[in-house]
N, C-alpha and C. Protein backbone atom coordinates (compact mmCIF):
# COMPACT_ATOMS: atom_id res chain seq x y z
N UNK A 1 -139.51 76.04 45.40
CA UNK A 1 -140.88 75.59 45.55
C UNK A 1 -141.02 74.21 44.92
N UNK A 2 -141.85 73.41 45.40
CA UNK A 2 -141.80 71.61 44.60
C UNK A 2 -143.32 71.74 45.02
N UNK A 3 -144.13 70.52 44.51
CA UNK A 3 -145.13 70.42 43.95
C UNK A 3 -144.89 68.68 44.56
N UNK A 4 -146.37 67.88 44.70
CA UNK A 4 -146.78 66.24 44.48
C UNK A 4 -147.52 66.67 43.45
N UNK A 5 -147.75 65.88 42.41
CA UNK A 5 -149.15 65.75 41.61
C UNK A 5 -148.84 63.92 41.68
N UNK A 6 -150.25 64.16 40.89
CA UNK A 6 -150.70 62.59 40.34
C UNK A 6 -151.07 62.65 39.14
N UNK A 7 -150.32 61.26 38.31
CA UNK A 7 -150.35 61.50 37.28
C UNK A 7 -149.96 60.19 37.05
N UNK A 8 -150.92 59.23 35.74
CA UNK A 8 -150.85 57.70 35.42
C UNK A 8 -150.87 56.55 36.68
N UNK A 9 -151.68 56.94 38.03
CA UNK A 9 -151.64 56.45 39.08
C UNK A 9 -150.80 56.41 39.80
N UNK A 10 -149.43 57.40 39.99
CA UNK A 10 -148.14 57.32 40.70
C UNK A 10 -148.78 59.19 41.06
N UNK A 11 -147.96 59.10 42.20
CA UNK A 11 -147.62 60.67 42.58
C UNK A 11 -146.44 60.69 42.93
N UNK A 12 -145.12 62.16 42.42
CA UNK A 12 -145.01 62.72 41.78
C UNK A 12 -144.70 63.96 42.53
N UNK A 13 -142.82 63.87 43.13
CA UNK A 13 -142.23 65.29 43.79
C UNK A 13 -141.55 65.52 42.78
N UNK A 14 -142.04 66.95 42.26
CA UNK A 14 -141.37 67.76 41.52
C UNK A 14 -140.97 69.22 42.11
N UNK A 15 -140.19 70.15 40.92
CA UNK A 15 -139.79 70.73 41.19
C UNK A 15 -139.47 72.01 39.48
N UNK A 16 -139.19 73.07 39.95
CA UNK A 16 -139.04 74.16 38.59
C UNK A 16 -137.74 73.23 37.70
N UNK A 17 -137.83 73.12 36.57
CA UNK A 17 -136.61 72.77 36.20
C UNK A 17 -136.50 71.54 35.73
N UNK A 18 -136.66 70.58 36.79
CA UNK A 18 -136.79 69.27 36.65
C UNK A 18 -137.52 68.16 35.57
N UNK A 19 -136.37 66.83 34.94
CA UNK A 19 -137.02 66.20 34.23
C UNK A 19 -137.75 65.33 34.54
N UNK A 20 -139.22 65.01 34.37
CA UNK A 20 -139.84 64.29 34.91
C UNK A 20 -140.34 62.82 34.16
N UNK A 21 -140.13 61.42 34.15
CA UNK A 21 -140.61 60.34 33.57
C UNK A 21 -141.92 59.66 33.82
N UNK A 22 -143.25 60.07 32.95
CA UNK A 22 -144.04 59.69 33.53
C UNK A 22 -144.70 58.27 32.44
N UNK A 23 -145.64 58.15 32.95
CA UNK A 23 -146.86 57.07 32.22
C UNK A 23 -146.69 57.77 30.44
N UNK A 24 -146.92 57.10 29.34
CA UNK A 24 -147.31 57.71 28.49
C UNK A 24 -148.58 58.68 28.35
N UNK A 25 -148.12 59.65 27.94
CA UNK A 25 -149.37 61.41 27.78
C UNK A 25 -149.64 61.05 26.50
N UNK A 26 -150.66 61.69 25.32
CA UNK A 26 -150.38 62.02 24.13
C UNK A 26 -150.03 63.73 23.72
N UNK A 27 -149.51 63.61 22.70
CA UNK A 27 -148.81 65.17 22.45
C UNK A 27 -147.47 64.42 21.51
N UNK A 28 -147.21 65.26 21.39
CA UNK A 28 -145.40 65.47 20.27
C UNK A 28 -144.71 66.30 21.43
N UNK A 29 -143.60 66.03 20.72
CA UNK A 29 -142.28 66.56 21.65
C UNK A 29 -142.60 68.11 21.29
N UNK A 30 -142.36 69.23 22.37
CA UNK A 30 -142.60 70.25 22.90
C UNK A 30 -143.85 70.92 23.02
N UNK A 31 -144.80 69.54 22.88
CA UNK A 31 -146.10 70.24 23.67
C UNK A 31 -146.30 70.48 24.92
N UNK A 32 -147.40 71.67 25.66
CA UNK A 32 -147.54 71.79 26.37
C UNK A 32 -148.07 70.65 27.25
N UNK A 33 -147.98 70.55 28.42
CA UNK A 33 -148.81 69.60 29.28
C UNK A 33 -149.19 70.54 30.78
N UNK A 34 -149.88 70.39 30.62
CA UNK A 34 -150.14 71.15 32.75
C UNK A 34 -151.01 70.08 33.58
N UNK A 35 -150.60 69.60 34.83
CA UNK A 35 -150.99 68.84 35.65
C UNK A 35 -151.47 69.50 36.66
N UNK A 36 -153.01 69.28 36.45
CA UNK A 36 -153.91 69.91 37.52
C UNK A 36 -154.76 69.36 39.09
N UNK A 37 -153.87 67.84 38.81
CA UNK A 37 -154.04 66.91 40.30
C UNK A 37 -152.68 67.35 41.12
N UNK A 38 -153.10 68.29 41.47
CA UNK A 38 -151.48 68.91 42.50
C UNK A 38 -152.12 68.69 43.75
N UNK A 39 -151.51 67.82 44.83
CA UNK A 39 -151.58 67.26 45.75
C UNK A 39 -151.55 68.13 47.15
N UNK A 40 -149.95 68.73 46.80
CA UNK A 40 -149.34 69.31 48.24
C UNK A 40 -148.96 70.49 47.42
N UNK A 41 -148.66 71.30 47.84
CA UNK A 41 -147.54 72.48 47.32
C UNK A 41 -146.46 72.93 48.69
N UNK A 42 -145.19 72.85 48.61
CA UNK A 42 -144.73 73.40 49.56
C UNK A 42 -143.36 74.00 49.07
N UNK A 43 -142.91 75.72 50.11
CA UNK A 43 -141.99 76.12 49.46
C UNK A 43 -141.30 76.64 51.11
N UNK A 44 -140.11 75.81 51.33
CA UNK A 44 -139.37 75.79 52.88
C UNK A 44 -140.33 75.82 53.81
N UNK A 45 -140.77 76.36 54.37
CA UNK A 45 -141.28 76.66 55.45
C UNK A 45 -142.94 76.20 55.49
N UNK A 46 -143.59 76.91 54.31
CA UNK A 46 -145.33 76.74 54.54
C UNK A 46 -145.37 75.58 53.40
N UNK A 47 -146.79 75.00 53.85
CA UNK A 47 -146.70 73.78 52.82
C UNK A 47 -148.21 73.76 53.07
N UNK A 48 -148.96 73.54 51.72
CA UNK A 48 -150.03 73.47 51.74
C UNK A 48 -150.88 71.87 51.00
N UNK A 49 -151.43 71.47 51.46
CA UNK A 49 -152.23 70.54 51.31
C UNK A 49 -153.50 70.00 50.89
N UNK A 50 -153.46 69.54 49.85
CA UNK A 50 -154.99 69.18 49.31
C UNK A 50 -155.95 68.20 50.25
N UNK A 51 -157.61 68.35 49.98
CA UNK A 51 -158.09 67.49 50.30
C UNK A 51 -159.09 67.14 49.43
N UNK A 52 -159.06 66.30 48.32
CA UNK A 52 -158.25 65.86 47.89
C UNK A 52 -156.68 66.54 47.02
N UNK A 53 -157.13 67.49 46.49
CA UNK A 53 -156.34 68.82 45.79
C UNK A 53 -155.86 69.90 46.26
N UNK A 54 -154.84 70.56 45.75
CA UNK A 54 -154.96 72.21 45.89
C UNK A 54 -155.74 72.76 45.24
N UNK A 55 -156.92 73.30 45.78
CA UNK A 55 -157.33 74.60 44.88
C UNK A 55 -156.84 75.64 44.04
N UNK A 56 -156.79 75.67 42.70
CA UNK A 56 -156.48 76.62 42.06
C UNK A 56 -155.13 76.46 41.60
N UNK A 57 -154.14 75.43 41.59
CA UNK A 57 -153.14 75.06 41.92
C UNK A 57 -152.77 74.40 40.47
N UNK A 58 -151.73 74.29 39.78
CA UNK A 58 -151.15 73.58 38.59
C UNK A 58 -149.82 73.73 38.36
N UNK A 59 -149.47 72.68 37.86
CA UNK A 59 -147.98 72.31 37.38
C UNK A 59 -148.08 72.39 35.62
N UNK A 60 -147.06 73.06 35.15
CA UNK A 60 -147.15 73.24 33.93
C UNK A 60 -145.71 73.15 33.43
N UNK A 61 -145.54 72.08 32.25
CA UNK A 61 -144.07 71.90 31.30
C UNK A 61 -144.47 71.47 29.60
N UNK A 62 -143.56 71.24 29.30
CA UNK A 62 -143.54 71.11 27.81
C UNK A 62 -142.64 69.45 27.40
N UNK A 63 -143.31 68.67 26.90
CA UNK A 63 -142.80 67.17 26.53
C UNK A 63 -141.43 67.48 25.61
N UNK A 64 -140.74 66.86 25.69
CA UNK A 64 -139.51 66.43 25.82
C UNK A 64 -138.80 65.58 25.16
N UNK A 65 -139.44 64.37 25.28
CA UNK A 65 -139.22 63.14 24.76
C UNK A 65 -140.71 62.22 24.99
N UNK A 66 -140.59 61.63 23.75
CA UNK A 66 -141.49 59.74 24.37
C UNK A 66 -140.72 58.92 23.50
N UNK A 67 -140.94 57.84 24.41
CA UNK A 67 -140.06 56.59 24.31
C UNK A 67 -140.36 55.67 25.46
N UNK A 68 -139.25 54.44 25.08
CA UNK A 68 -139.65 52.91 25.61
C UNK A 68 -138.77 52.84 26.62
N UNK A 69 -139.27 52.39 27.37
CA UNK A 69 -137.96 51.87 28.80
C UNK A 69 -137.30 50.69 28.33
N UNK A 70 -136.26 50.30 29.03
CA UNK A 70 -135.46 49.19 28.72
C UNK A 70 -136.70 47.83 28.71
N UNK A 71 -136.24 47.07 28.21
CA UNK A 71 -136.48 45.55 28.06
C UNK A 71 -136.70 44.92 29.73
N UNK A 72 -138.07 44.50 30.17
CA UNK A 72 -138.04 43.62 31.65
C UNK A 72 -138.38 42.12 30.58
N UNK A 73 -138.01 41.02 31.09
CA UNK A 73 -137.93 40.06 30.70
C UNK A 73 -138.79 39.21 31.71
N UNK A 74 -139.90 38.76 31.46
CA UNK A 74 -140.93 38.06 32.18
C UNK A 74 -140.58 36.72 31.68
N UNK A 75 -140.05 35.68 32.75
CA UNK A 75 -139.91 34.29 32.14
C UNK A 75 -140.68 33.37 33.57
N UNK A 76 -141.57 32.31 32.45
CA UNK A 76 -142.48 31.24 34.09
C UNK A 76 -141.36 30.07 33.37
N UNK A 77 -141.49 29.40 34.61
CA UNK A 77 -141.17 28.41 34.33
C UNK A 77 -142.12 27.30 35.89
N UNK A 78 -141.80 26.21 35.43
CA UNK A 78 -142.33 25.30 36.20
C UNK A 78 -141.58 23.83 35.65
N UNK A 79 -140.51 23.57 37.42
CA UNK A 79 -139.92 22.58 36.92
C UNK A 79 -140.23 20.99 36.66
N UNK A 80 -139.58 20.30 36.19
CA UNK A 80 -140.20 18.88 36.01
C UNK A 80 -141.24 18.98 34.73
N UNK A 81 -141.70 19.69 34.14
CA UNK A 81 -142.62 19.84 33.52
C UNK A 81 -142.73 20.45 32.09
N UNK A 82 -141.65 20.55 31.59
CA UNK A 82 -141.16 21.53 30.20
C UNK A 82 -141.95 22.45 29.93
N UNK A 83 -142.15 22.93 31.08
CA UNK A 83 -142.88 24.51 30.99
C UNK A 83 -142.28 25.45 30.85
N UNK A 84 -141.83 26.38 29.45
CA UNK A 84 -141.41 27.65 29.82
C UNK A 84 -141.89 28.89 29.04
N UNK A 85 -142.06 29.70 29.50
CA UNK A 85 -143.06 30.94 29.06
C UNK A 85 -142.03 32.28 29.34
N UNK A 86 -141.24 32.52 27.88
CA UNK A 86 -140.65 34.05 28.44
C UNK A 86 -141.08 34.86 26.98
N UNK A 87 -141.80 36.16 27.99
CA UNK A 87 -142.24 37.22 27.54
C UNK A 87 -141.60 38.49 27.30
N UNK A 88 -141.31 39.72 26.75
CA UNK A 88 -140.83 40.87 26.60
C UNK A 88 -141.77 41.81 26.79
N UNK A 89 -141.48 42.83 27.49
CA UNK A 89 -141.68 43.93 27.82
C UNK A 89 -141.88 45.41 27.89
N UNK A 90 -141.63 46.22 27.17
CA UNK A 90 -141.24 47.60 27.27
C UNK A 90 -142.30 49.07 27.11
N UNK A 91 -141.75 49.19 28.45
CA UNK A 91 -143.29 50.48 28.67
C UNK A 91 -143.02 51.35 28.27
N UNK A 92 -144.16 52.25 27.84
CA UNK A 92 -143.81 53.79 27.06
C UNK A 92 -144.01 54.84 28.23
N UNK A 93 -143.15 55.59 28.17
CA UNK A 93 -143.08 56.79 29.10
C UNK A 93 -143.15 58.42 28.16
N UNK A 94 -143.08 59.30 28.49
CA UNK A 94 -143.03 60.69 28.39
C UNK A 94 -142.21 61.48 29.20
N UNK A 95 -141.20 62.21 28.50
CA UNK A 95 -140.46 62.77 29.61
C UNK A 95 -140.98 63.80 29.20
N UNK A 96 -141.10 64.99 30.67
CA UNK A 96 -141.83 66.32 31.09
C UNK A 96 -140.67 67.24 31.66
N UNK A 97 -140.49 68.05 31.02
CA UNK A 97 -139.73 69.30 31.87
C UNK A 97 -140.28 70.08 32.32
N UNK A 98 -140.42 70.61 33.45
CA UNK A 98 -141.28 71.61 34.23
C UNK A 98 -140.85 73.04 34.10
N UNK A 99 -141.55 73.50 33.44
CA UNK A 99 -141.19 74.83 33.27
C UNK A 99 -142.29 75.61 34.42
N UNK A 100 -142.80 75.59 35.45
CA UNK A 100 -143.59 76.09 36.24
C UNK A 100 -144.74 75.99 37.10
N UNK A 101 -144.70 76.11 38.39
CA UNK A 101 -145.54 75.95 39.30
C UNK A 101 -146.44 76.98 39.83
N UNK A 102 -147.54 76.47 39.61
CA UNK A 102 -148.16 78.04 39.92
C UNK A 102 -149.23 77.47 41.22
N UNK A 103 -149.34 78.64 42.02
CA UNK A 103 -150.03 78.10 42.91
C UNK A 103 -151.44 79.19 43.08
């Protein structure tokens, strides 16, 4: 069975089991989290569909980790002109293990 949700403005194929990297949540590592913008639900064959949501529908795991993504390196430049502007980067994420889909 897999699941879409939405979650930090991205949506989001999951699945039982699976580690998931999202937007930063707040919580400590092995709190609960359940995601209740579940989109689609589908398991082989039937697949059900929100409009906007599933009714009655949630994804539920326990945090994992938080932490920083690698380093993106934002540099302007503009030539002829001794313009240079480089910035650093690094977004915070939450990793989610899914311990369950309930529909």
């Amino acid at each position: 069975m897999y699941a879409v949700v939405a979650t930090g403005g991205k949506q989001y194929r999951v699945e039982t089991g699976e580690i998931l990297r999202v937007e930063k949540l707040t919580g400590d590592v092995g709190a609960e989290v359940a995601f209740d913008h579940v989109l689609m639900l589908g398991d082989g064959e039937a697949v059900r569909i929100g409009q906007p949501v599933v009714e009655g529908a949630s994804v539920k795991g326990h945090i994992v980790e938080q932490g920083k993504s690698k380093k993106v390196l934002v540099f302007k430049y503009k030539r002829r002109k001794r313009y240079r502007r480089k910035q650093g980067h690094r977004q915070l994420y939450t990793a989610v293990k899914i311990d369950s889909i309930d529909a």
